[in-house]
Every structure is written in C-alpha cells, then in structure tokens.
Protein backbone atom coordinates (compact mmCIF):
# COMPACT_ATOMS: atom_id res chain seq x y z
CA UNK A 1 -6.00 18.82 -37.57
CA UNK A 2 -3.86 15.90 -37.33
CA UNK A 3 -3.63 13.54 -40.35
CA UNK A 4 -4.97 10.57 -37.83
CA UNK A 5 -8.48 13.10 -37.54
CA UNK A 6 -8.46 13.62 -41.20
CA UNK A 7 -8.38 9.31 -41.28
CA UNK A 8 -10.79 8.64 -38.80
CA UNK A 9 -9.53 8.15 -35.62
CA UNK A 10 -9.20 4.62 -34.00
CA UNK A 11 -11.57 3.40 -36.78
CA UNK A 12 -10.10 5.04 -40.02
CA UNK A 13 -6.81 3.49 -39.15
CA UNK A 14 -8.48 0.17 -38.42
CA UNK A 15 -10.13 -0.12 -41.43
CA UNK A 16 -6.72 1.18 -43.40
CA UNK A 17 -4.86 -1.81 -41.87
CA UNK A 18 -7.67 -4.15 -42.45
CA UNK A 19 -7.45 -3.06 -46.39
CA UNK A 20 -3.92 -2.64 -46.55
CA UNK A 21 -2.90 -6.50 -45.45
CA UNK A 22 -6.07 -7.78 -47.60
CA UNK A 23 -4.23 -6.58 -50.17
CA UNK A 24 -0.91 -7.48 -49.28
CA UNK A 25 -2.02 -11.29 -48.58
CA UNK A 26 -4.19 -11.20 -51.83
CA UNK A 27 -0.76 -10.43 -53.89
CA UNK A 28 1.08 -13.27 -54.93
CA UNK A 29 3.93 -11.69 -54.84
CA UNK A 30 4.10 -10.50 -51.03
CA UNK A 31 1.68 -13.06 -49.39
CA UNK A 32 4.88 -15.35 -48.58
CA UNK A 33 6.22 -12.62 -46.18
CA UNK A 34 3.50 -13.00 -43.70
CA UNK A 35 3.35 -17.13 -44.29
CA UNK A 36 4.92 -17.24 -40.49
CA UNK A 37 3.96 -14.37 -39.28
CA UNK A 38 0.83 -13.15 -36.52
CA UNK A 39 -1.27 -11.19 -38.90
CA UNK A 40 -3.06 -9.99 -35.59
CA UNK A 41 -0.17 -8.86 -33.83
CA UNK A 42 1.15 -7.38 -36.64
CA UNK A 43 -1.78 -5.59 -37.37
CA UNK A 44 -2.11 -4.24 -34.01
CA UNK A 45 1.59 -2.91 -33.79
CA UNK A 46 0.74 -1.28 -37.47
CA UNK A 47 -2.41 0.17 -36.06
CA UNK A 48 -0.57 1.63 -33.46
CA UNK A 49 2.46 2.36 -35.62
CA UNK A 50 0.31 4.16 -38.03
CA UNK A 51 -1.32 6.24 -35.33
CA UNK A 52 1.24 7.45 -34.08
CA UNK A 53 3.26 8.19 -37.68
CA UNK A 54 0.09 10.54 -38.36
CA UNK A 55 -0.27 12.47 -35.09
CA UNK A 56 -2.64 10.46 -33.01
CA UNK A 57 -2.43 8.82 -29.62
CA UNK A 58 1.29 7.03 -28.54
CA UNK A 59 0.90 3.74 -28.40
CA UNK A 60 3.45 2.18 -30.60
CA UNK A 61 5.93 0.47 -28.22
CA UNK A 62 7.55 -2.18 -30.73
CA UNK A 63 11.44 -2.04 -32.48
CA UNK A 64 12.53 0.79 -34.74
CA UNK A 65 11.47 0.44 -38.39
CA UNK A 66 15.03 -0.55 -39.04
CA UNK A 67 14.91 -3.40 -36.12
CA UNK A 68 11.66 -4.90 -36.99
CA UNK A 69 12.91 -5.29 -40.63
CA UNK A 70 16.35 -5.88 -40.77
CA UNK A 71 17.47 -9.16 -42.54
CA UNK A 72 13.78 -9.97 -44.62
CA UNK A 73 15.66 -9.02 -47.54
CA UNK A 74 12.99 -5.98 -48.62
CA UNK A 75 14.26 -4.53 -52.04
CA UNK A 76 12.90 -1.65 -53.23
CA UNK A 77 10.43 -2.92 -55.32
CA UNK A 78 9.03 -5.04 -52.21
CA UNK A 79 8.63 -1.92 -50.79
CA UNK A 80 7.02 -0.05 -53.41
CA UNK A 81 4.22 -2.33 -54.23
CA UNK A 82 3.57 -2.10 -50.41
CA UNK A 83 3.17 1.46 -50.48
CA UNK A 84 0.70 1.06 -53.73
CA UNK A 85 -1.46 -1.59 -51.45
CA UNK A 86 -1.43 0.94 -48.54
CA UNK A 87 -2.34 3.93 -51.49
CA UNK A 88 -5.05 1.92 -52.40
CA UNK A 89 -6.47 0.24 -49.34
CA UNK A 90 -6.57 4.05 -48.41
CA UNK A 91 -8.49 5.73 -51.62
CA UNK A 92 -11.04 2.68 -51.35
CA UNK A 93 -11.88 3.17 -47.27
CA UNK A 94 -12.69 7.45 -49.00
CA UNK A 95 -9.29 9.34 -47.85
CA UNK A 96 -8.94 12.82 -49.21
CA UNK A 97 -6.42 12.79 -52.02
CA UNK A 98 -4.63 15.22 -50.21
CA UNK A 99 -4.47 13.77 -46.99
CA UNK A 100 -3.69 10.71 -49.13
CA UNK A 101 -0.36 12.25 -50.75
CA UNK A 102 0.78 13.51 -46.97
CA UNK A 103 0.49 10.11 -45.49
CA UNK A 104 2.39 8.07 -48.54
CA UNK A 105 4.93 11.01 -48.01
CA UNK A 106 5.46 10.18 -44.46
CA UNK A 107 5.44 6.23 -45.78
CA UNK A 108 8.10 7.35 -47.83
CA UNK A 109 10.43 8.87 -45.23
CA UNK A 110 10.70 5.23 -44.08
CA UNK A 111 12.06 3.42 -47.33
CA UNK A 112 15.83 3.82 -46.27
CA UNK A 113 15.28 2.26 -42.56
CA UNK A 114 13.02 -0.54 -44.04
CA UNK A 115 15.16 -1.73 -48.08
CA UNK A 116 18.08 -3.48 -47.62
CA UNK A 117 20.53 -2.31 -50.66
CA UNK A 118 22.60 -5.34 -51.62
C-alpha cells in the first residue's frame, strides 16, 4: 500500500496540510515567510506535492523543489523546525508512527534542494 493510502487519501493529505501551515503560521519564527505569500495556492501545490511524494495520484505540476525555493534564504534550522511542524501536524491528524518515520524520511531527501548553505 502506498504511503498516500496509509494517510488517507485526498483527505488525510488535506487535513496534513491544513495542520502543517497552522502550525507553521502559529510559529513566530516562520510565520514571516508566508506574510506575502497565497496560503491557498500554496496549500494546493503542497497537497498535490505531497501526494505525489507518497505514491498517490500525479498532480503536482509546479517548479522543482530547488526552483520554488531558491533565494528565501532557508538555513537548516528553517528547515528543520518545518519538518517538526509537518511531524507533528501528522501524529495529531492519528498517522502510524511508522508510516510517520517513512514520510519525514522522504521529507528529508529534500533538505539539500530546499537549504541554501552560505
């Protein structure tokens, strides 16, 4: 079974997005990155981004990882309270631990395409 089945489908990913930029917009240190930004576009390309990162339907169409974030100036650290947020928003919506671990290692994979070393 795909990862996106062992989320929920449409909905499980809906509701992980949902969480996730609560989160994100809720911490004081992140909220600023989405001051000019269309939280419901960007949630829609995540929704699809996230499908399609855990095996469900194709229907991402937007920039590479490394596209969409090049020059926001994400450090590491950026990035890793991001990940906790996502971690989070996804124990509280009921995700399997396991299936938990496998999607934050797939998050992972992304960290070099998304932190800009200076």
């Amino acid at each position: 079974m795909a990862l996106y089945d062992e989320l929920g489908g449409d909905g499980g990913v809906a509701a992980a997005v949902d969480n996730f930029y609560a989160r994100m917009l809720d911490d004081s240190q992140l909220a600023g990155w989405f001051d000019s930004v269309d939280l419901h576009q960007l949630k829609s390309h995540q929704r699809a981004f996230l499908a399609v990162g855990l095996g469900g339907p194709e229907l991402y169409d937007g920039r590479s990882m490394r596209t969409a974030h090049s020059g926001l100036g994400i450090s590491d650290e950026i990035y890793t309270a991001s990940v906790g947020h996502l971690s989070d928003a996804l124990t509280e919506i009921g995700v399997d631990a396991g299936v938990l671990r496998q999607v934050i290692r797939r998050i992972e994979m992304m960290r070099a395409a998304i932190v800009e070393v200076h």
